[in-house]
PDB file of N, CA and C in Angstrom:
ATOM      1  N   UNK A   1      -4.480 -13.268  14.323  1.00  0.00           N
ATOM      2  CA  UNK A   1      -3.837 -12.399  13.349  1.00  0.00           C
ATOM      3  C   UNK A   1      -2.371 -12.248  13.723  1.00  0.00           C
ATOM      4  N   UNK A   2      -1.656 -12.188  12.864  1.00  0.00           N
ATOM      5  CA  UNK A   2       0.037 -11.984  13.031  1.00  0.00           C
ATOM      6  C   UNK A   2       0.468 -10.963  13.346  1.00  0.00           C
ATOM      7  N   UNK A   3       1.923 -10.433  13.359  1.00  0.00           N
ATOM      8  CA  UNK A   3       2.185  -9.226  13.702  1.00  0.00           C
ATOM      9  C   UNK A   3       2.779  -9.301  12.059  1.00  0.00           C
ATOM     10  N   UNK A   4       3.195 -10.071  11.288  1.00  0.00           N
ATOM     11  CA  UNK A   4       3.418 -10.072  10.377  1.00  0.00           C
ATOM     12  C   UNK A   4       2.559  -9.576   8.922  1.00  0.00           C
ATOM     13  N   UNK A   5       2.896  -8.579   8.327  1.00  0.00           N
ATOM     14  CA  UNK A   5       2.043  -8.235   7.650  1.00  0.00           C
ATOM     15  C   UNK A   5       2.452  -8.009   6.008  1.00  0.00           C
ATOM     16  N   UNK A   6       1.892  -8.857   5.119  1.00  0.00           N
ATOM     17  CA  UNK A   6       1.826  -9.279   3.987  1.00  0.00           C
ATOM     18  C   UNK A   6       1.679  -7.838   2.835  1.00  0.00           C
ATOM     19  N   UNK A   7       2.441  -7.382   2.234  1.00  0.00           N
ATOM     20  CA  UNK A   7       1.882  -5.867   1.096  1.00  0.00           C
ATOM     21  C   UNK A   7       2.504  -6.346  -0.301  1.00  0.00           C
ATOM     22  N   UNK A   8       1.999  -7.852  -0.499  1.00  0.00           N
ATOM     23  CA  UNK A   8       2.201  -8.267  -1.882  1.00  0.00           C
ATOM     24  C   UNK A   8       1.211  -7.153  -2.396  1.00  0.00           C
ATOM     25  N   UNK A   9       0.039  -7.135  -2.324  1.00  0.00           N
ATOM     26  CA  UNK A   9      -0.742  -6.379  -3.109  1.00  0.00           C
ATOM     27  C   UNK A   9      -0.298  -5.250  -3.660  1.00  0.00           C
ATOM     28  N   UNK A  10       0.450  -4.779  -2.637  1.00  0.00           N
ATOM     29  CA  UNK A  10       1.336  -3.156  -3.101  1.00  0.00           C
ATOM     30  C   UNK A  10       2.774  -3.129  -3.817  1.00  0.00           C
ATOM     31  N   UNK A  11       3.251  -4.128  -3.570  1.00  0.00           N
ATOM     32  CA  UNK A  11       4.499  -4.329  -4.672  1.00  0.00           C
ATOM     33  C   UNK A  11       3.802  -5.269  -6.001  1.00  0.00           C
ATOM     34  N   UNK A  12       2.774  -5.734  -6.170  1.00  0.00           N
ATOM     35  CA  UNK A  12       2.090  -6.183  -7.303  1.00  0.00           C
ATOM     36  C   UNK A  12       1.787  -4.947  -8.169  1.00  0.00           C
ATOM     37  N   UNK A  13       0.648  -4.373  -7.338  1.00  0.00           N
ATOM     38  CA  UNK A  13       0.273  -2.909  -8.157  1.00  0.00           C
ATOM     39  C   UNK A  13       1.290  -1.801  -8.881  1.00  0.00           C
ATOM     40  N   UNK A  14       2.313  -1.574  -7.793  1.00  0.00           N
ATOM     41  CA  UNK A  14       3.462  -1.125  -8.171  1.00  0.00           C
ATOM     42  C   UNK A  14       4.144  -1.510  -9.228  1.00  0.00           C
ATOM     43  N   UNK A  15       4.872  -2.776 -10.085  1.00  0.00           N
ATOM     44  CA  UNK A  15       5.077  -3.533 -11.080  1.00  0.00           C
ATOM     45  C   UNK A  15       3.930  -3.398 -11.854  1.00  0.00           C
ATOM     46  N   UNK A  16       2.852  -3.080 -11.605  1.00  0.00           N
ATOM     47  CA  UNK A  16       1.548  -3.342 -12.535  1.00  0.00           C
ATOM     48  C   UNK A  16       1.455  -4.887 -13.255  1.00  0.00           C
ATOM     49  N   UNK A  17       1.528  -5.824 -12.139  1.00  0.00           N
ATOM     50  CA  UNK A  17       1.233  -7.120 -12.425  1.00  0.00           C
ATOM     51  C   UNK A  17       0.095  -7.557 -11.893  1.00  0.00           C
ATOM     52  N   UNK A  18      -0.500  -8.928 -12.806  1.00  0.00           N
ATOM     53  CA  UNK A  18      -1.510  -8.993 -12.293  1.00  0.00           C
ATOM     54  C   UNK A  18      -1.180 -10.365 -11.748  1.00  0.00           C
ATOM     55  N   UNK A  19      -2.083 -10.944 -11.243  1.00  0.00           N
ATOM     56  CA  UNK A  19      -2.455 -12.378 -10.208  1.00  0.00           C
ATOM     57  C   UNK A  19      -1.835 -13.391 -11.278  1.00  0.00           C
ATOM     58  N   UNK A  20      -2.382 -13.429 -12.269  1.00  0.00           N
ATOM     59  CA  UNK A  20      -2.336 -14.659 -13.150  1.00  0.00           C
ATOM     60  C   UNK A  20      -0.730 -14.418 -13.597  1.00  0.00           C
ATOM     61  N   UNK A  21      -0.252 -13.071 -13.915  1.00  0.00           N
ATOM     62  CA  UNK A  21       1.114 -12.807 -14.740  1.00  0.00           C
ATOM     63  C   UNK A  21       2.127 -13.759 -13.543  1.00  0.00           C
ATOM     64  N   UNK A  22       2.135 -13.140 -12.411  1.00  0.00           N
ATOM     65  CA  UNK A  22       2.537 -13.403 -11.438  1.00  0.00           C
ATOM     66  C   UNK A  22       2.460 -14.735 -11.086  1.00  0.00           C
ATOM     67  N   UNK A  23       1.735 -15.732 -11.146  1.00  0.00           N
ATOM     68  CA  UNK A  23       1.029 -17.256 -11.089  1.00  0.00           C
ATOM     69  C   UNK A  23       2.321 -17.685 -11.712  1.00  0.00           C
ATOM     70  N   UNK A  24       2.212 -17.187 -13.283  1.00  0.00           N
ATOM     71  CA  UNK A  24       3.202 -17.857 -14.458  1.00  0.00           C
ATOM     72  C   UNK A  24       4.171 -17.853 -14.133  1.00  0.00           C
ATOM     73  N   UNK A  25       4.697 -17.141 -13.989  1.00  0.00           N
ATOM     74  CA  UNK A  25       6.023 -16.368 -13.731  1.00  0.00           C
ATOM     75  C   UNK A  25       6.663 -16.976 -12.161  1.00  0.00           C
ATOM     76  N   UNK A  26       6.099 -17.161 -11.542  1.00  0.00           N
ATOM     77  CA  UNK A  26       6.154 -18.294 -10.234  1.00  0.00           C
ATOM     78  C   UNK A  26       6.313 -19.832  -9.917  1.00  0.00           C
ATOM     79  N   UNK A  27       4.855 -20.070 -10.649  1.00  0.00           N
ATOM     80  CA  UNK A  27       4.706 -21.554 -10.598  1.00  0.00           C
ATOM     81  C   UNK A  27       3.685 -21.791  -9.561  1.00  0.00           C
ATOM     82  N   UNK A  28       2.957 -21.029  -9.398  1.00  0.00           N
ATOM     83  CA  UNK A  28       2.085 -20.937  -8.273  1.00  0.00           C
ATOM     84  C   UNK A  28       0.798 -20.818  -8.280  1.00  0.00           C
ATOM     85  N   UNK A  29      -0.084 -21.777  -7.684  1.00  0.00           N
ATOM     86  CA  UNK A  29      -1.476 -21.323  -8.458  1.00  0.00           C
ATOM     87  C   UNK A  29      -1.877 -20.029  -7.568  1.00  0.00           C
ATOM     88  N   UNK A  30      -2.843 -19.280  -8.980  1.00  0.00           N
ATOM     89  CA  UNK A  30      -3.735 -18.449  -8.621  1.00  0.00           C
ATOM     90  C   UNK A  30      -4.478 -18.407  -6.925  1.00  0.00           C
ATOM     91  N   UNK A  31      -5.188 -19.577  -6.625  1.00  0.00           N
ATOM     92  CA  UNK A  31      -5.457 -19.785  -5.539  1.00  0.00           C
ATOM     93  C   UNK A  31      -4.205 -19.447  -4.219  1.00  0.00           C
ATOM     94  N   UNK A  32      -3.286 -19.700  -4.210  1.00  0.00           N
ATOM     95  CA  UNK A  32      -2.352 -19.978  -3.401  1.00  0.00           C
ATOM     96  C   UNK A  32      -1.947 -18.199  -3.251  1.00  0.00           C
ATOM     97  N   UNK A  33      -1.935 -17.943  -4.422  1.00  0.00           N
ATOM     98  CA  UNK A  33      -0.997 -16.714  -4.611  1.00  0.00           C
ATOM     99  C   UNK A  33      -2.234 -15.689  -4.030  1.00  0.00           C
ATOM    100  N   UNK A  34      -3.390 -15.603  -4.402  1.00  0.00           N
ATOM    101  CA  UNK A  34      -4.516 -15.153  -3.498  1.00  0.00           C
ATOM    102  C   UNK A  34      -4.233 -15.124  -2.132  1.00  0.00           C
ATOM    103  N   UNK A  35      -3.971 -16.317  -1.893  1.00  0.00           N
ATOM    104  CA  UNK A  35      -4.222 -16.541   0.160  1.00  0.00           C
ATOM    105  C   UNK A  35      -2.843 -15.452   0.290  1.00  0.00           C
ATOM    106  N   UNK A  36      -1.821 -15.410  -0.416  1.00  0.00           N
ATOM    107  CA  UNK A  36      -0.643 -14.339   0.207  1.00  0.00           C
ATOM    108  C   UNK A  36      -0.876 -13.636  -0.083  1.00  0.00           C
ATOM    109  N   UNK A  37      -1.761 -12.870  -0.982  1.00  0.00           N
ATOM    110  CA  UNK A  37      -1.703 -11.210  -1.472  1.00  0.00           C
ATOM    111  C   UNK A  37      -2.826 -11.438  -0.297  1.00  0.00           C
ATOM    112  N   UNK A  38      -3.617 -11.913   0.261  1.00  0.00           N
ATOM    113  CA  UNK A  38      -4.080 -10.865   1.368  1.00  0.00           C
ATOM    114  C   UNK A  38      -3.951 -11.554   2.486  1.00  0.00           C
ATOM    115  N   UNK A  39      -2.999 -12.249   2.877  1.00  0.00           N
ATOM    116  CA  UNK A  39      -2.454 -12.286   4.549  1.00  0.00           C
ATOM    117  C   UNK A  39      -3.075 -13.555   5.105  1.00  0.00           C
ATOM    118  N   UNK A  40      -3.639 -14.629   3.842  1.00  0.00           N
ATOM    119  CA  UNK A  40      -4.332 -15.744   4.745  1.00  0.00           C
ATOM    120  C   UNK A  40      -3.631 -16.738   4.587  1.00  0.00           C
ATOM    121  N   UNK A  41      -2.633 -16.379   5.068  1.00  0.00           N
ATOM    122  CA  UNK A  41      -1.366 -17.633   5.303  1.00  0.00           C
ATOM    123  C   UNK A  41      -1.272 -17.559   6.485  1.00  0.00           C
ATOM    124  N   UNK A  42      -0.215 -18.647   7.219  1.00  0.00           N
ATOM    125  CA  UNK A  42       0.084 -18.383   8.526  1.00  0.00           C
ATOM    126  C   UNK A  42       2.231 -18.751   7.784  1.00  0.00           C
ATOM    127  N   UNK A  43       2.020 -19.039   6.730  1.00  0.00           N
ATOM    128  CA  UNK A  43       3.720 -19.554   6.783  1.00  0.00           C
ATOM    129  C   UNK A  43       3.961 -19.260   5.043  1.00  0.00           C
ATOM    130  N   UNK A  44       5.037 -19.168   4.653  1.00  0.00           N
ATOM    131  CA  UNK A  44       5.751 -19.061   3.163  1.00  0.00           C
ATOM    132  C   UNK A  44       6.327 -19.705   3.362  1.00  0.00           C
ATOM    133  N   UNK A  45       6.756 -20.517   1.833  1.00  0.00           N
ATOM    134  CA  UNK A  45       8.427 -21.220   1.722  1.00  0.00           C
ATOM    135  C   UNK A  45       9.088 -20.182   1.378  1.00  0.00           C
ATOM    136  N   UNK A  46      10.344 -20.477   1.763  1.00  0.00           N
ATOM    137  CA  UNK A  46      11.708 -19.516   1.220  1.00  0.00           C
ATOM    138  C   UNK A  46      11.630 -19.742   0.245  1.00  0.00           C
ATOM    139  N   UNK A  47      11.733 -20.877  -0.821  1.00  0.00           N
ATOM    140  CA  UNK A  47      11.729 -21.204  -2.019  1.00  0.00           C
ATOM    141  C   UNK A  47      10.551 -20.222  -3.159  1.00  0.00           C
ATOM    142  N   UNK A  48       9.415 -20.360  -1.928  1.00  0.00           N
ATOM    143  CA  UNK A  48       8.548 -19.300  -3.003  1.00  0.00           C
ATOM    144  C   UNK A  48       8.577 -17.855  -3.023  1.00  0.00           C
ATOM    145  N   UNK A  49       8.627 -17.962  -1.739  1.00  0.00           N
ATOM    146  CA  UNK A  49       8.918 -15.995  -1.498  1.00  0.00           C
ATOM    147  C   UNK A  49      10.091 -15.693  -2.238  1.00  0.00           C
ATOM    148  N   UNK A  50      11.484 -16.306  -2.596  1.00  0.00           N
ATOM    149  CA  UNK A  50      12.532 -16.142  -3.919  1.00  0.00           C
ATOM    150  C   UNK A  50      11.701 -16.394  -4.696  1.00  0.00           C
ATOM    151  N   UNK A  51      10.947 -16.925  -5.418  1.00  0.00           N
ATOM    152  CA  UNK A  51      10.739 -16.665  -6.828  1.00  0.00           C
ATOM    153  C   UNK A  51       9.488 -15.324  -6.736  1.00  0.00           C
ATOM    154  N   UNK A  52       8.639 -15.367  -5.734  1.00  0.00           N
ATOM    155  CA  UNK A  52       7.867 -13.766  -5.908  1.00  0.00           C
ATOM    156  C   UNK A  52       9.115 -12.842  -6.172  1.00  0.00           C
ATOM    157  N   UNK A  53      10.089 -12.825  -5.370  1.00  0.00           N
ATOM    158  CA  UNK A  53      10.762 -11.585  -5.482  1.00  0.00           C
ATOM    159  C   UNK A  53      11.553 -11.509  -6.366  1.00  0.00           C
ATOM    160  N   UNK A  54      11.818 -12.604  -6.865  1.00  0.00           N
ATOM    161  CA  UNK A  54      12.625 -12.678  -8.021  1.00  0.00           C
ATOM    162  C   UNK A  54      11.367 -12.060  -9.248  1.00  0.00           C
ATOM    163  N   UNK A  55      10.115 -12.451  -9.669  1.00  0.00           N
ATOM    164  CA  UNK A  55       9.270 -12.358 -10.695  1.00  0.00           C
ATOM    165  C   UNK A  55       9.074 -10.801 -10.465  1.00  0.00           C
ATOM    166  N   UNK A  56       9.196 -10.317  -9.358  1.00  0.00           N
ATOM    167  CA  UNK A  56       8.563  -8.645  -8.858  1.00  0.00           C
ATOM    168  C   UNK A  56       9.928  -7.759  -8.936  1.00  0.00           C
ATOM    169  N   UNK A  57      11.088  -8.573  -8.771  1.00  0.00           N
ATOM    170  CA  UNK A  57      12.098  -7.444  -8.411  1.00  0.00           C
ATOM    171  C   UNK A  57      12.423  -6.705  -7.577  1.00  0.00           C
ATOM    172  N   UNK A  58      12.120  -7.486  -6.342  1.00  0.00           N
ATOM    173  CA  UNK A  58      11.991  -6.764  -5.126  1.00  0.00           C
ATOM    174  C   UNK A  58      12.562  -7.455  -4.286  1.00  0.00           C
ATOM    175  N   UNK A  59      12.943  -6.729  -3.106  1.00  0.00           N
ATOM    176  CA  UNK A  59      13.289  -7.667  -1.894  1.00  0.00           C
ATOM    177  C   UNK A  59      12.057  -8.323  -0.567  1.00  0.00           C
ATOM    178  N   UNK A  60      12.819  -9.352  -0.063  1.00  0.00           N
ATOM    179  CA  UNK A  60      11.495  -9.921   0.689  1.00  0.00           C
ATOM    180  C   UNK A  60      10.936  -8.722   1.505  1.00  0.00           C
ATOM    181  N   UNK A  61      11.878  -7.684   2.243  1.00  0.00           N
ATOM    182  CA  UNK A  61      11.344  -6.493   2.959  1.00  0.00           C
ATOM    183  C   UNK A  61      10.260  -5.568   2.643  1.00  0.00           C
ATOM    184  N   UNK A  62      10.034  -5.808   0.811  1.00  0.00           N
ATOM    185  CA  UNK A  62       8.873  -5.430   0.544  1.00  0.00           C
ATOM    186  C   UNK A  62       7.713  -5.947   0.859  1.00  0.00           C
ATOM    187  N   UNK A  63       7.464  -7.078   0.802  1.00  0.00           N
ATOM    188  CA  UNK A  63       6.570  -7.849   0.756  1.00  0.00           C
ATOM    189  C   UNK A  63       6.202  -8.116   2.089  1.00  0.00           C
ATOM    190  N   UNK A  64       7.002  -8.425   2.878  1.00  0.00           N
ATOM    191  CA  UNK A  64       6.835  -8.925   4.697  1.00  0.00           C
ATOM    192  C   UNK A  64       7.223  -7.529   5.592  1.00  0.00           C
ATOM    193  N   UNK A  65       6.165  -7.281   6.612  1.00  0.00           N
ATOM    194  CA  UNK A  65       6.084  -6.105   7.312  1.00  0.00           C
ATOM    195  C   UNK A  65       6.033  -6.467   8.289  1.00  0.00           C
ATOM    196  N   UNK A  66       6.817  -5.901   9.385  1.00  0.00           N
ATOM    197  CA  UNK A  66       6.715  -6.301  10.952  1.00  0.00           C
ATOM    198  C   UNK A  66       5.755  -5.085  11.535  1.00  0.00           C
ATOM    199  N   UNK A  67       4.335  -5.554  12.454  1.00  0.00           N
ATOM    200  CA  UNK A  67       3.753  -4.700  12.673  1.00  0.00           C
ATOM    201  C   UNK A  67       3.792  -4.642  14.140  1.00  0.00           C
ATOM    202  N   UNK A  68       4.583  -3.981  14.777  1.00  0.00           N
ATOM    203  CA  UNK A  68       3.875  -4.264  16.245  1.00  0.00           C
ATOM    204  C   UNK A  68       3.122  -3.900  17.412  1.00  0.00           C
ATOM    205  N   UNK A  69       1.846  -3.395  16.548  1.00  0.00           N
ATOM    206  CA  UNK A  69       0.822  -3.090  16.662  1.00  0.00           C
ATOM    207  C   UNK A  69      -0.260  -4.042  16.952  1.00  0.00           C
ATOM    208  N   UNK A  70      -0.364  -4.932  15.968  1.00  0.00           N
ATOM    209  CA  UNK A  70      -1.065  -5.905  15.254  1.00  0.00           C
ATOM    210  C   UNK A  70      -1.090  -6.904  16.211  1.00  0.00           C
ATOM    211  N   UNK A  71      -2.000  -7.719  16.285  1.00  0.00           N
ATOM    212  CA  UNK A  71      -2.507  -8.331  17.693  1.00  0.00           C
ATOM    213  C   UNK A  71      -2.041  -9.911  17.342  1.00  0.00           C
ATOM    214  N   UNK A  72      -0.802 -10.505  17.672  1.00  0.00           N
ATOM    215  CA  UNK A  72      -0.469 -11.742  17.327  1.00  0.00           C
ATOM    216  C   UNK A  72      -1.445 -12.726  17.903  1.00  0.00           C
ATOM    217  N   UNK A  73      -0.726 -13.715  17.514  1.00  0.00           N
ATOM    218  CA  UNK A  73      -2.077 -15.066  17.586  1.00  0.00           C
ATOM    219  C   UNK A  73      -1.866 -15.466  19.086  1.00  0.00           C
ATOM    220  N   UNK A  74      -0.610 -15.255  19.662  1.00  0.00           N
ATOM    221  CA  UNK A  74      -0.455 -15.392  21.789  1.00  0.00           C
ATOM    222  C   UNK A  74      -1.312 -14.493  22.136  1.00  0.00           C
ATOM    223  N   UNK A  75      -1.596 -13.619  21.908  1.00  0.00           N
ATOM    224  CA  UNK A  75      -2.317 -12.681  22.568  1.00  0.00           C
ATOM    225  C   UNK A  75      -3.751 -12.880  22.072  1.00  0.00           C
ATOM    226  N   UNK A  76      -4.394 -14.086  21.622  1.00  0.00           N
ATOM    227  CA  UNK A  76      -6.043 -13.890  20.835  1.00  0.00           C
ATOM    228  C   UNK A  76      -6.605 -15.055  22.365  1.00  0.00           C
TER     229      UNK A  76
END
């Protein structure tokens, strides 16, 4: 697990967008956009994380959380 922590879900809800609006509006499949709204990535492109934030209106700081709490993958 990362120390990095993913709250697309919460700047989604917030906009009141859904998966698929968000897909369109991206270029991104459904599938893909799934694995980032809940953290089962290990990497983003810059290229895509600009167009989430561009489609949401937000900055990447919304979306990417530094936790350092959270038990990185050196330490598993």
């Amino acid at each position: 697990m990362s120390k990095i922590v993913l709250r697309l879900d919460r700047v989604m809800a917030d906009r009141k967008m859904s998966l698929n609006e968000l897909s369109e509006r991206v270029g991104v499949s459904n599938v893909n956009l799934s694995k980032i709204k809940t953290g089962k990535i290990s990497a983003i492109r810059f290229s895509t994380l600009e167009a989430i934030c561009e489609a949401l209106g937000c900055q990447p700081g919304d979306i990417l959380e530094y936790d350092p709490n959270a038990v990185g993958s050196d330490e598993e």
